[in-house]
Protein backbone atom coordinates (compact mmCIF):
# COMPACT_ATOMS: atom_id res chain seq x y z
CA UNK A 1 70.42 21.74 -57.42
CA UNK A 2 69.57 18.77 -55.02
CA UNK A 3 70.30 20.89 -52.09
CA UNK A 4 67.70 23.35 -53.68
CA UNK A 5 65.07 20.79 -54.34
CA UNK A 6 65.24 19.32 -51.13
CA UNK A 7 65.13 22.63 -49.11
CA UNK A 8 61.71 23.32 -50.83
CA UNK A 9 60.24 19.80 -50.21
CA UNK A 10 60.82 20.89 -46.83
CA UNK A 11 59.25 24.06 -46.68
CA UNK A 12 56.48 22.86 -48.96
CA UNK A 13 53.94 23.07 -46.83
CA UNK A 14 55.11 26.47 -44.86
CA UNK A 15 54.53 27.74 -48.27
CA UNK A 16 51.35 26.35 -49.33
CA UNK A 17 50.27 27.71 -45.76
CA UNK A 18 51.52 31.14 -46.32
CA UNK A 19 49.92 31.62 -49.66
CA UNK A 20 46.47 30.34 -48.23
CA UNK A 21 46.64 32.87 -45.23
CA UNK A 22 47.62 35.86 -48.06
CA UNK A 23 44.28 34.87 -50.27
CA UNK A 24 41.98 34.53 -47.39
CA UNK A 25 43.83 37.94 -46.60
CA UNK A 26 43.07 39.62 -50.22
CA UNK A 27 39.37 38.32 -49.73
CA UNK A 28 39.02 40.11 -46.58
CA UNK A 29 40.47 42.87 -47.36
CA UNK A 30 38.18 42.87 -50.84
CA UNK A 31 35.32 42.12 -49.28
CA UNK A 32 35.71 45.18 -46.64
CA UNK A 33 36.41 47.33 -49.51
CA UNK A 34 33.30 46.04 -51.18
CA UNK A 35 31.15 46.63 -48.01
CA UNK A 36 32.62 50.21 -47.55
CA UNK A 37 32.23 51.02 -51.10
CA UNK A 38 30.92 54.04 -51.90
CA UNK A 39 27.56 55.86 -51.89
CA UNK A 40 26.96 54.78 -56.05
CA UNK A 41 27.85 51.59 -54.50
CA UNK A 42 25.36 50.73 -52.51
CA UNK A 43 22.45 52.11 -54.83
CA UNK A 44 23.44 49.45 -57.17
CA UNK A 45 23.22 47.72 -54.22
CA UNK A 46 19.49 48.61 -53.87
CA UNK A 47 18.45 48.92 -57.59
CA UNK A 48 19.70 45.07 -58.19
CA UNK A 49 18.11 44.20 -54.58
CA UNK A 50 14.58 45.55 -56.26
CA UNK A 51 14.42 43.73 -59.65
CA UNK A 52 15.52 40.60 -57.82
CA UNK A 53 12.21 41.70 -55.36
CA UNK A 54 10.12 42.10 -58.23
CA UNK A 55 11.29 39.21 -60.34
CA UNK A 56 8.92 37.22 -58.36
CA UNK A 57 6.31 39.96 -57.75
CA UNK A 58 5.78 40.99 -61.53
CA UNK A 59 1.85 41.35 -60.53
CA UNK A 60 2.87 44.56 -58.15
CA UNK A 61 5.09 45.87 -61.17
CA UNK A 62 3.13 49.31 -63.00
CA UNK A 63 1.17 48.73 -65.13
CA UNK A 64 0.33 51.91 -66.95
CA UNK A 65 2.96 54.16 -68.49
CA UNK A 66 5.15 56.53 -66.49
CA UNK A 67 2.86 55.13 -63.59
CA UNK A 68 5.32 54.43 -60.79
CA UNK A 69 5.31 52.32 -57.87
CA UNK A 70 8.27 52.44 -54.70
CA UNK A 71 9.65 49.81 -52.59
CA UNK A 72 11.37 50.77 -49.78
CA UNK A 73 14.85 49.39 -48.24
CA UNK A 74 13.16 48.36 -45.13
CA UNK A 75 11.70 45.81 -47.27
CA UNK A 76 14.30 44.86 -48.68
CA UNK A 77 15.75 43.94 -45.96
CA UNK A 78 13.05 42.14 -44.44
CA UNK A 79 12.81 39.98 -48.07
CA UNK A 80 16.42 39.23 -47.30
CA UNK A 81 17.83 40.97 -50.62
CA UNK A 82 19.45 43.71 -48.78
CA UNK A 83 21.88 44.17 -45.50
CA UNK A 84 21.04 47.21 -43.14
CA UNK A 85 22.83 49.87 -45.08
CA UNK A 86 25.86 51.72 -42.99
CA UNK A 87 27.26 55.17 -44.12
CA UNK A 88 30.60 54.21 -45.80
CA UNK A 89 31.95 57.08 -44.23
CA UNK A 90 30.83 56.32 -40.82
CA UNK A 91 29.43 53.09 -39.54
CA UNK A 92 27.14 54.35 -36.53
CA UNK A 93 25.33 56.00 -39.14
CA UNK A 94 22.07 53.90 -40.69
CA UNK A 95 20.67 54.60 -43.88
CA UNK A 96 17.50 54.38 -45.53
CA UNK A 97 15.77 55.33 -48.87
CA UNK A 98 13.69 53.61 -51.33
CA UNK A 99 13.85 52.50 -55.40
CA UNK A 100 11.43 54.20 -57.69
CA UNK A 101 10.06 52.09 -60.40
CA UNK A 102 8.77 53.63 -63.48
CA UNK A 103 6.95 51.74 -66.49
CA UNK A 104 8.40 53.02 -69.92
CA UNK A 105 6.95 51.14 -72.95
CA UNK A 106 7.64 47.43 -72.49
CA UNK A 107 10.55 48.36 -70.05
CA UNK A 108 11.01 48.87 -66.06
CA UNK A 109 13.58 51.90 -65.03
CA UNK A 110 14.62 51.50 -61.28
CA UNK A 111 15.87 54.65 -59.48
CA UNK A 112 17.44 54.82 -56.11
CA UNK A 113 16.91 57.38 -53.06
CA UNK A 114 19.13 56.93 -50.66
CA UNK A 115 19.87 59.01 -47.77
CA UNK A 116 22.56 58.74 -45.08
CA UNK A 117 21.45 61.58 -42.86
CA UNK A 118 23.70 64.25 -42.24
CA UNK A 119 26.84 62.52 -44.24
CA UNK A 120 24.43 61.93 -47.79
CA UNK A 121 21.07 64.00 -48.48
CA UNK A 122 21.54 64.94 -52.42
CA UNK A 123 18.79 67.87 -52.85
CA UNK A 124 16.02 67.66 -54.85
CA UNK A 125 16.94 69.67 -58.36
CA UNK A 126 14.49 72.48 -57.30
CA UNK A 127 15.68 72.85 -53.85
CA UNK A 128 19.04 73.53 -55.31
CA UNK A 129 18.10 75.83 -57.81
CA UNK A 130 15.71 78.28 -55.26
CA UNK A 131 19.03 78.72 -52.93
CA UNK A 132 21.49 79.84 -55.25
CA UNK A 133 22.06 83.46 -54.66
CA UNK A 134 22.85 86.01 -57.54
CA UNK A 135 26.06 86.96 -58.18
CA UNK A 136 27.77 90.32 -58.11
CA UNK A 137 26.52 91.27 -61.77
CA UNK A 138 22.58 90.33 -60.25
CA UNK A 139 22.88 86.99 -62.50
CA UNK A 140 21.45 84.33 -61.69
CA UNK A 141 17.83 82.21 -60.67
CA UNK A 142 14.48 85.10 -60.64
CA UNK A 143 11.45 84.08 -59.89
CA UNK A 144 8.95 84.98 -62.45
CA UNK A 145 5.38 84.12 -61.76
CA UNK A 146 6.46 81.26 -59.90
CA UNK A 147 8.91 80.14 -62.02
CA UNK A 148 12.79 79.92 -61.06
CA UNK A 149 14.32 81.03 -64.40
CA UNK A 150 18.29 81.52 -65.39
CA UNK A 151 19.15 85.41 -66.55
CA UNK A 152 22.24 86.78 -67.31
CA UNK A 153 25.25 86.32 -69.87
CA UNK A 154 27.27 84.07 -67.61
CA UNK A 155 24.86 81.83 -65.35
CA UNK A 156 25.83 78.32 -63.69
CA UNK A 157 23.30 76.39 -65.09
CA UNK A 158 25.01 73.68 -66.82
CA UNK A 159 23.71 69.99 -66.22
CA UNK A 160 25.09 66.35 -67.53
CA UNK A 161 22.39 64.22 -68.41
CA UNK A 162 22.17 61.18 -71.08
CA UNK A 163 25.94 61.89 -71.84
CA UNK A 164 25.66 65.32 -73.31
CA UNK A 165 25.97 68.50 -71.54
CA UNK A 166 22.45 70.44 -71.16
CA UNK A 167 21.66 74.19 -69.49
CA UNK A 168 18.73 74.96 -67.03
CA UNK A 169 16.24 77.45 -68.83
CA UNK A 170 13.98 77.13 -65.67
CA UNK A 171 11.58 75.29 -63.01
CA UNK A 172 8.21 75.76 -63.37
CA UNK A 173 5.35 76.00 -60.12
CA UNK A 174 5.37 72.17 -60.49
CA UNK A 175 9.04 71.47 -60.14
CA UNK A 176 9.57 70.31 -63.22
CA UNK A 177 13.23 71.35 -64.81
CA UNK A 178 13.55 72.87 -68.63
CA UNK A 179 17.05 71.80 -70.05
CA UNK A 180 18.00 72.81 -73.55
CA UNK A 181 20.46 70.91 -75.34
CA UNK A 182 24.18 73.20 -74.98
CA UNK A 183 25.15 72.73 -78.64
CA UNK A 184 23.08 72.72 -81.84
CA UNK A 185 22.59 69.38 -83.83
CA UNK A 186 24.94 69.15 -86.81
CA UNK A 187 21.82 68.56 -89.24
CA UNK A 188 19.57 70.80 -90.64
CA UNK A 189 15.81 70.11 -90.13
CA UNK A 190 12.55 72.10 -91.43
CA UNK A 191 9.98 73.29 -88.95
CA UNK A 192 7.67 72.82 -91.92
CA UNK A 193 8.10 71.16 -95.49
CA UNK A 194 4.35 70.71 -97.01
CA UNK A 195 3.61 72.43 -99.73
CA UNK A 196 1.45 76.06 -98.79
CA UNK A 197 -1.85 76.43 -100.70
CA UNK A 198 -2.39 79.57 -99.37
CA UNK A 199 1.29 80.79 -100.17
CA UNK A 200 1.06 79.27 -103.76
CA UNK A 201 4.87 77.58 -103.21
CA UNK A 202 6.69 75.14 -101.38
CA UNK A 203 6.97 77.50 -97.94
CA UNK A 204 5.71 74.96 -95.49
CA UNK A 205 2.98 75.62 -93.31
CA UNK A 206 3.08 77.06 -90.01
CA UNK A 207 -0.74 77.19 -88.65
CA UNK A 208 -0.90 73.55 -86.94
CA UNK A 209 2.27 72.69 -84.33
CA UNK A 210 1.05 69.16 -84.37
CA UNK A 211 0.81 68.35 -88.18
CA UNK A 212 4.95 69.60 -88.33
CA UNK A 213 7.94 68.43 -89.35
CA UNK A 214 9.86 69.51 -86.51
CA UNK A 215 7.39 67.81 -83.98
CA UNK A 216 8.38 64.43 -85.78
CA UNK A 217 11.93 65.35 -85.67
CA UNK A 218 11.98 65.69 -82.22
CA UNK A 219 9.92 62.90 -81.50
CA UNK A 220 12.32 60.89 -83.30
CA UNK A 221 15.13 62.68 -81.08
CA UNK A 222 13.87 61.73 -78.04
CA UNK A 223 13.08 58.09 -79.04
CA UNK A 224 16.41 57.39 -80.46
CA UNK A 225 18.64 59.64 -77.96
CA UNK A 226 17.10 58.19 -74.40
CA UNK A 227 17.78 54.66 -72.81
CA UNK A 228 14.57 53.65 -70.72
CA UNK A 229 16.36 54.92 -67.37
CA UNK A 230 16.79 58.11 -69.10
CA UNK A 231 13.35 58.51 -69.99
CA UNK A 232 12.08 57.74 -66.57
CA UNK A 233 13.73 60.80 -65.00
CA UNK A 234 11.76 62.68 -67.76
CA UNK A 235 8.29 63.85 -67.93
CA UNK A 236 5.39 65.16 -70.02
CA UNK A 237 4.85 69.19 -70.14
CA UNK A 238 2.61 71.54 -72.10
CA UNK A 239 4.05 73.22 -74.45
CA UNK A 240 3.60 76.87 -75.53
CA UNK A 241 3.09 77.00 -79.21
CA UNK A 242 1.68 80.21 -79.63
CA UNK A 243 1.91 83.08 -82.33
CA UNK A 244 3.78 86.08 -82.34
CA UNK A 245 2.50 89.44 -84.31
CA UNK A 246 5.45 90.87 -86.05
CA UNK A 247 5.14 94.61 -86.55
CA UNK A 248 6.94 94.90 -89.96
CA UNK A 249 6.55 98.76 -90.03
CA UNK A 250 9.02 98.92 -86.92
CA UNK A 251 10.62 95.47 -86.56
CA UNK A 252 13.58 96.82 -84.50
CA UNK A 253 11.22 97.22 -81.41
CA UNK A 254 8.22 96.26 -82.13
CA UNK A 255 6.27 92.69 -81.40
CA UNK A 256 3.28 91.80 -79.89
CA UNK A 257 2.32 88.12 -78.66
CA UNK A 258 -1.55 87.34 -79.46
CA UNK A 259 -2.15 86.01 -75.76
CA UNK A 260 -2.94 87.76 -72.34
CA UNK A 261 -1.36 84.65 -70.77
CA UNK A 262 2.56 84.59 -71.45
CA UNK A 263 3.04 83.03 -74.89
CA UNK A 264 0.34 80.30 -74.52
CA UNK A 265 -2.69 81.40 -76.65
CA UNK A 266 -2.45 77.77 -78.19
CA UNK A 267 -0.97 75.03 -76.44
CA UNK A 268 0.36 71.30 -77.13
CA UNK A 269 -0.07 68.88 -74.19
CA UNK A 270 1.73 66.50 -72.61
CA UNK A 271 4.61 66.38 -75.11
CA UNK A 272 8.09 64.83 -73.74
CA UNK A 273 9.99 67.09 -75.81
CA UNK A 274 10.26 70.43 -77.18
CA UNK A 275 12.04 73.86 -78.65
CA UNK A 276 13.20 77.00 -76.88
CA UNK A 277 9.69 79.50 -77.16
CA UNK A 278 10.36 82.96 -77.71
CA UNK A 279 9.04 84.22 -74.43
CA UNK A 280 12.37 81.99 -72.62
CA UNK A 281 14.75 84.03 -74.58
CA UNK A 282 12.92 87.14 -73.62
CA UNK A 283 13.05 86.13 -69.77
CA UNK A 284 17.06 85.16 -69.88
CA UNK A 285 17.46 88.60 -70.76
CA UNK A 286 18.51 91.03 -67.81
CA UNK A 287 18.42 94.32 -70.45
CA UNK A 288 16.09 96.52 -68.83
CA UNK A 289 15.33 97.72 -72.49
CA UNK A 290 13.93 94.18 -73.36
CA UNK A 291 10.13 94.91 -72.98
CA UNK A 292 8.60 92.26 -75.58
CA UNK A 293 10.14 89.45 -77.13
CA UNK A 294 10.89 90.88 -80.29
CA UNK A 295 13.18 93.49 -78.81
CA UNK A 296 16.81 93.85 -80.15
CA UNK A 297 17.94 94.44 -76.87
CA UNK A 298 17.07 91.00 -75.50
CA UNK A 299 20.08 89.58 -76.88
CA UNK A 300 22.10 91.61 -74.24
CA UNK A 301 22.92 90.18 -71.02
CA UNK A 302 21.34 86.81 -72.54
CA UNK A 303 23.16 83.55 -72.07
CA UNK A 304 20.54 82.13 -74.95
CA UNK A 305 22.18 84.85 -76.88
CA UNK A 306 25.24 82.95 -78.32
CA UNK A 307 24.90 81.77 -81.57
CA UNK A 308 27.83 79.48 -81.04
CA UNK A 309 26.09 77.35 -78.65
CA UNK A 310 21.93 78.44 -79.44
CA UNK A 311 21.08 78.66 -83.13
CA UNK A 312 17.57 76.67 -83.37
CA UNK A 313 14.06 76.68 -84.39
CA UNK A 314 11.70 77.62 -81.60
CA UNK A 315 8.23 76.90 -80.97
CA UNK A 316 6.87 79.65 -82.05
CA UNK A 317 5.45 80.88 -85.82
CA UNK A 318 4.19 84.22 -87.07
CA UNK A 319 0.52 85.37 -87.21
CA UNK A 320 0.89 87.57 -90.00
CA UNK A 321 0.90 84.61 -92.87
CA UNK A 322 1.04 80.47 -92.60
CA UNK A 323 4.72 80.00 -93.62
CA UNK A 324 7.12 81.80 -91.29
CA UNK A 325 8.52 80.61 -87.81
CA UNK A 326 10.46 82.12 -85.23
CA UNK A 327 14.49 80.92 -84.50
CA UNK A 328 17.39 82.14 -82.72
CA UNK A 329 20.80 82.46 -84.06
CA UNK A 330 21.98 85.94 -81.29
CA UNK A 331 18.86 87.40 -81.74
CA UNK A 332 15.25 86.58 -82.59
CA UNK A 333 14.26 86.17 -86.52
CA UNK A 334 11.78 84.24 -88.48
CA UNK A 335 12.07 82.41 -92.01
CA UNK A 336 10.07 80.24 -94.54
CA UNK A 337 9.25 77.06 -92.27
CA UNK A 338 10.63 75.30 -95.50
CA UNK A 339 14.27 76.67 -94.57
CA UNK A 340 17.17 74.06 -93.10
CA UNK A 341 18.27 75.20 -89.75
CA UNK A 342 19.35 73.31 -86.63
CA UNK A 343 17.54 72.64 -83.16
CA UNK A 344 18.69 72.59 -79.53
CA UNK A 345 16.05 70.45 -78.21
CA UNK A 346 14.50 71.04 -74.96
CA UNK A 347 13.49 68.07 -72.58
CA UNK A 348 12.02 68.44 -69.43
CA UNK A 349 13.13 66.26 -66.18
CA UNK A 350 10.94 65.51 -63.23
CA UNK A 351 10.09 66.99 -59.67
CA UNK A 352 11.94 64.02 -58.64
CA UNK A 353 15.51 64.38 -60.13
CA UNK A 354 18.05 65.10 -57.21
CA UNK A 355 21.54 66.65 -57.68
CA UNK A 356 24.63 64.37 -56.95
CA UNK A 357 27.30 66.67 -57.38
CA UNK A 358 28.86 69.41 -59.59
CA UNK A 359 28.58 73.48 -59.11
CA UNK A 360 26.81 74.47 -62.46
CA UNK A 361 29.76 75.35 -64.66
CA UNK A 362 30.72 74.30 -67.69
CA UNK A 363 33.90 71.85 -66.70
CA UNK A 364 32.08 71.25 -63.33
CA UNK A 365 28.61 70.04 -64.43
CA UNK A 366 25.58 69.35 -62.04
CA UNK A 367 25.52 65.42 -61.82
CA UNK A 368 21.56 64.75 -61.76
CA UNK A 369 19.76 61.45 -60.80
């Protein structure tokens, strides 16, 4: 045992020298790992490089809602909050890019661009969506009226955002991107609950968008289901609230919309969040046979066709009395406004939002930023 004790006082300080050269090792070798990183990486990098900018520039912060301001990494670097920013893949590459910063309620959301050229250049959602090509069935992106929209049974259009799995209806002539919700809510909600003079009963009331139940519901959706960085890659749309004319007399083909314009005789503005309208079911709908959007044959070839993962209220009422509106559950029907159904909501993301990664499907999402 002395032999044992004495051998170590020897070597004491080869030891102590041997574990100081293996942490200054693990440092190194931590630190290069760090530096490498990965792309997500180093836009943390630059999102906590711009709130530590602006933490002592709150005066060049937005001041108005969604308003939105940029600082670029250039500056960063000159401010000394950020080192020149190498591809991870390849170190003779330089990158550059810039952090959005958008003013939602009380709250700042930072975004980062970054682009590594040649190695990193995620494309802008829109870009994406205008080069897919159909597939062999002709599903796939059509541009209608300067809109990209989704048609077909089977289309790619899948898209993780705010932890919940949402599908591209379309991109309208301003870029921005339609996602419905892939599943129903659990709960029940009324499009309408008031009581209906007119009707004489409790039908609800169907002749005012604005005054409904199912505008607060979603309201209270999109406050409650959104963080503030969510809600910055979101945007303001008008919405399509029109009436439909239901030909009773021949129901099975018959339906005429009381507008020249699409579905938009009467329209909501700048609303963050909305329903599927009628006219989007119609349009997913490759069926030669579907000619107006009360057509049975629009629920073939018609991803928005399966009940299983569409069966919600829409937008849209009926201009033959105050107390019906339109849902879809397969096909296209209408009900008392009073009636307990469930929603896939519809939010809309901005011109801005960039794809990461994914290919569309259902177990391989589109990753959007």
């Amino acid at each position: 045992m002395k032999n044992i004790l004495s051998y170590i006082k020897d070597k004491i300080y080869y030891i102590a020298g041997a574990t100081i050269v293996i942490l200054i090792l693990l440092i190194v070798i931590s630190s290069c790992s760090f530096k490498s990183g990965s792309y997500e990486d180093i836009e943390d990098e630059m999102v906590d490089a711009a709130k530590s900018y602006y933490e002592t520039r709150t005066n060049k912060l937005p001041k108005k809602e969604d308003s939105v301001i940029k600082v670029t990494v250039s500056t960063l670097i000159e401010a000394e909050l950020l080192d020149e920013i190498v591809d991870p893949t390849d170190e003779e590459i330089t990158c550059n890019g810039y952090v959005e910063v958008t003013k939602i309620g009380k709250e700042y959301s930072y975004t980062p661009f970054l682009t590594c050229k040649g190695k990193y250049e995620p494309k802008h959602i829109t870009d994406k969506i205008q080069s897919l090509k159909l597939d062999e069935l002709n599903q796939g992106v059509y541009n209608i009226d300067g809109e990209y929209v989704y048609r077909g049974k089977d289309v790619k259009n899948y898209v993780k955002f705010a932890e919940k799995l949402w599908r591209i209806v379309k991109i309208d002539e301003n870029g921005v991107a339609s996602l419905v919700l892939a599943t129903p809510t659990d709960d029940n909600y009324y499009w309408d609950s008031r009581y209906n003079s007119q009707e004489k009963s409790e039908t609800g009331v169907n002749t005012n968008y604005l005054d409904t139940d199912i505008r607060k519901t979603l309201k209270t959706y999109y406050n409650k289901k959104f963080t503030t960085d969510e809600k910055a890659r979101m945007t303001s749309t008008n919405l399509c609230v029109g009436k439909y004319y239901i030909n009773e007399d021949d129901y099975e083909s018959s339906g005429e919309v009381i507008s020249k314009e699409k579905d938009c005789s009467i329209t909501k503005e700048n609303e963050k969040i909305g329903l599927l309208t009628l006219h989007d079911y119609k349009n997913a709908s490759l069926d030669e046979k579907c000619t107006n959007v009360l057509s049975k044959e629009c629920s073939n070839f018609n991803y928005l066709s399966n009940s299983d993962s569409i069966n919600t209220w829409t937008l849209n009422s009926t201009s033959n009395n105050t107390k019906d509106a339109f849902y879809i559950e397969g096909t296209i029907d209408y009900d008392e406004a009073y009636s307990g159904r469930n929603i896939n909501p519809v939010i809309y993301l901005t011109n801005k939002i960039i794809v990461v990664s994914g290919k569309g499907t259902k177990s391989n999402p589109y990753i959007v930023r």
